[in-house]
C-alpha atoms as a PDB file:
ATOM      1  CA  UNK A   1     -22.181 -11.214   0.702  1.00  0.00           C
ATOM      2  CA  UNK A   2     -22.226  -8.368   3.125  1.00  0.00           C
ATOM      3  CA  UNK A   3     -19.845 -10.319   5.440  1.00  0.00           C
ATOM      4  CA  UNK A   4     -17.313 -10.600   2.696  1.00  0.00           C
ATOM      5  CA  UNK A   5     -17.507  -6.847   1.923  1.00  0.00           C
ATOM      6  CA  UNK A   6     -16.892  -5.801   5.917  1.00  0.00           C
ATOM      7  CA  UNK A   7     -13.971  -8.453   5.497  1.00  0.00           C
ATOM      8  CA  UNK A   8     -12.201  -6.850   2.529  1.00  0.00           C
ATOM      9  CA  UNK A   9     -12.854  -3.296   3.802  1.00  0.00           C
ATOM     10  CA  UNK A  10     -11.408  -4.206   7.400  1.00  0.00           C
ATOM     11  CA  UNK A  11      -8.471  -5.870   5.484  1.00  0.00           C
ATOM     12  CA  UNK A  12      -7.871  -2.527   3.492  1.00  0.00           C
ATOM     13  CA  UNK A  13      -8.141  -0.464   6.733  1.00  0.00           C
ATOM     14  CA  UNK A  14      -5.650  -2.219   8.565  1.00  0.00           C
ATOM     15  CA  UNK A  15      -3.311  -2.040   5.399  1.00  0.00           C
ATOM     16  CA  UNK A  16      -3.748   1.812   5.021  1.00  0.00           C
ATOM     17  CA  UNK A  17      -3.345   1.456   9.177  1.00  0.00           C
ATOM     18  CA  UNK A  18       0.220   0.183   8.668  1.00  0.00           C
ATOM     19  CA  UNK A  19       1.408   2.402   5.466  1.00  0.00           C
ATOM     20  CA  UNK A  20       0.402   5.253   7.644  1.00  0.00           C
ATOM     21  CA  UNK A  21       2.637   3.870  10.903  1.00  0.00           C
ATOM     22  CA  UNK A  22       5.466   3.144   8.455  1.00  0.00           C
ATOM     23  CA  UNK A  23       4.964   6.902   7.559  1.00  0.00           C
ATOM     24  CA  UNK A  24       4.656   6.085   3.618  1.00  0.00           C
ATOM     25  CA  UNK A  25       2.074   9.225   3.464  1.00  0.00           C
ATOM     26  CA  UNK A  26       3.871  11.856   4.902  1.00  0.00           C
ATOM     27  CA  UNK A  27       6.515  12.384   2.011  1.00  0.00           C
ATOM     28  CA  UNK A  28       4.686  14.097  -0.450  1.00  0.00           C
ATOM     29  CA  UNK A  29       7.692  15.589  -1.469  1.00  0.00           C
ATOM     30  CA  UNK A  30       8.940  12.271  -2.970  1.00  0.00           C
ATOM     31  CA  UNK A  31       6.462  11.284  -5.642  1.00  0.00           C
ATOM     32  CA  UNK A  32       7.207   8.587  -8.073  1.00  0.00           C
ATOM     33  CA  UNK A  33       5.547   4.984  -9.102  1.00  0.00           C
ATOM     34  CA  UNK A  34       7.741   3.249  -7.049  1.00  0.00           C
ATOM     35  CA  UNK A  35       6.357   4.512  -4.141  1.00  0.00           C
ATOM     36  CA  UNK A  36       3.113   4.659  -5.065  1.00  0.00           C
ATOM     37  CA  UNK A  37       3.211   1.661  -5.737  1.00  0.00           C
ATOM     38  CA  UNK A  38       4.697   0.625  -2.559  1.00  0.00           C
ATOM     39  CA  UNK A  39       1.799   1.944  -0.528  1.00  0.00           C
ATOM     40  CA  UNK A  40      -0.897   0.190  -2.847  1.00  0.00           C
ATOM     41  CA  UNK A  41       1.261  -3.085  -1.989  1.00  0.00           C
ATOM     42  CA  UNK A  42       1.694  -2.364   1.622  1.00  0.00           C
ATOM     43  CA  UNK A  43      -2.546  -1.410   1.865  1.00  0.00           C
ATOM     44  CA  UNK A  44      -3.393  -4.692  -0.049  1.00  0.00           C
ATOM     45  CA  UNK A  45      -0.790  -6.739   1.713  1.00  0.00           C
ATOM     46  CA  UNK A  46      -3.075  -5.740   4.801  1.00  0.00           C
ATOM     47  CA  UNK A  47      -2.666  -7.279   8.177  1.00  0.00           C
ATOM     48  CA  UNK A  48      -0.121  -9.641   6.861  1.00  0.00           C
ATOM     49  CA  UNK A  49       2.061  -6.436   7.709  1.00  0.00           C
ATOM     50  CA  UNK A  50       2.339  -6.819  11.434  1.00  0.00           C
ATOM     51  CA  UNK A  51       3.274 -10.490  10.854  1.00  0.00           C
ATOM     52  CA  UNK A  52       6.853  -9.100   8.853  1.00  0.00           C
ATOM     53  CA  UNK A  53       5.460  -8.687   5.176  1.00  0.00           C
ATOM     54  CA  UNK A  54       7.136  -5.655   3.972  1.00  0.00           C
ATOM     55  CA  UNK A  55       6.562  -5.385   0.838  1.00  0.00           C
ATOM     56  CA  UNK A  56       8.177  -2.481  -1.071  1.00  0.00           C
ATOM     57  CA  UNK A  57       8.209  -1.820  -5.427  1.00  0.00           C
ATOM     58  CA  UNK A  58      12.090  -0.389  -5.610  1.00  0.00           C
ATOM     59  CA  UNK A  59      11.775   0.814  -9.309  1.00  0.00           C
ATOM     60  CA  UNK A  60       9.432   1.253 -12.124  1.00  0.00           C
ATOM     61  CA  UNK A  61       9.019   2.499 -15.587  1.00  0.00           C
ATOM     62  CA  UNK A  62       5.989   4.561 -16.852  1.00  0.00           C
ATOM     63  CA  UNK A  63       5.431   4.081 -20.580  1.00  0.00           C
ATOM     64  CA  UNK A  64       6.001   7.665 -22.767  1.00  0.00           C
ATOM     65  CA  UNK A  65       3.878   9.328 -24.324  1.00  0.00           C
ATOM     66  CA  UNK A  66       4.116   8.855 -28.143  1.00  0.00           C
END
């Protein structure tokens, strides 16, 4: 069980790894759920990123509040 735990956090490392080279936490100043989104996508996608997964969320809708 332990080995599958250091697996998935490696995995998430190396996807937070590549968000951060791709530069997808230095602009604060543009905060929406698309690109939130975007970097939870690119941090689970993981390593698959350095073999050309890009993934990216290009819109979104937040429900209203009633």
């Amino acid at each position: 069980m332990r080995i599958i735990v250091l697996i998935v956090l490696v995995w998430l490392i190396v996807g937070a790894v590549a968000a951060g080279q791709r530069g997808y936490f230095s602009n604060s100043s543009e905060t929406s759920c698309a690109s939130a989104g975007t970097i939870a996508v690119t941090v689970i996608a993981g390593p698959l990123n350095y073999f050309g997964v890009n993934p990216k969320i290009s819109s979104c809708t937040l429900p209203q509040p009633s």
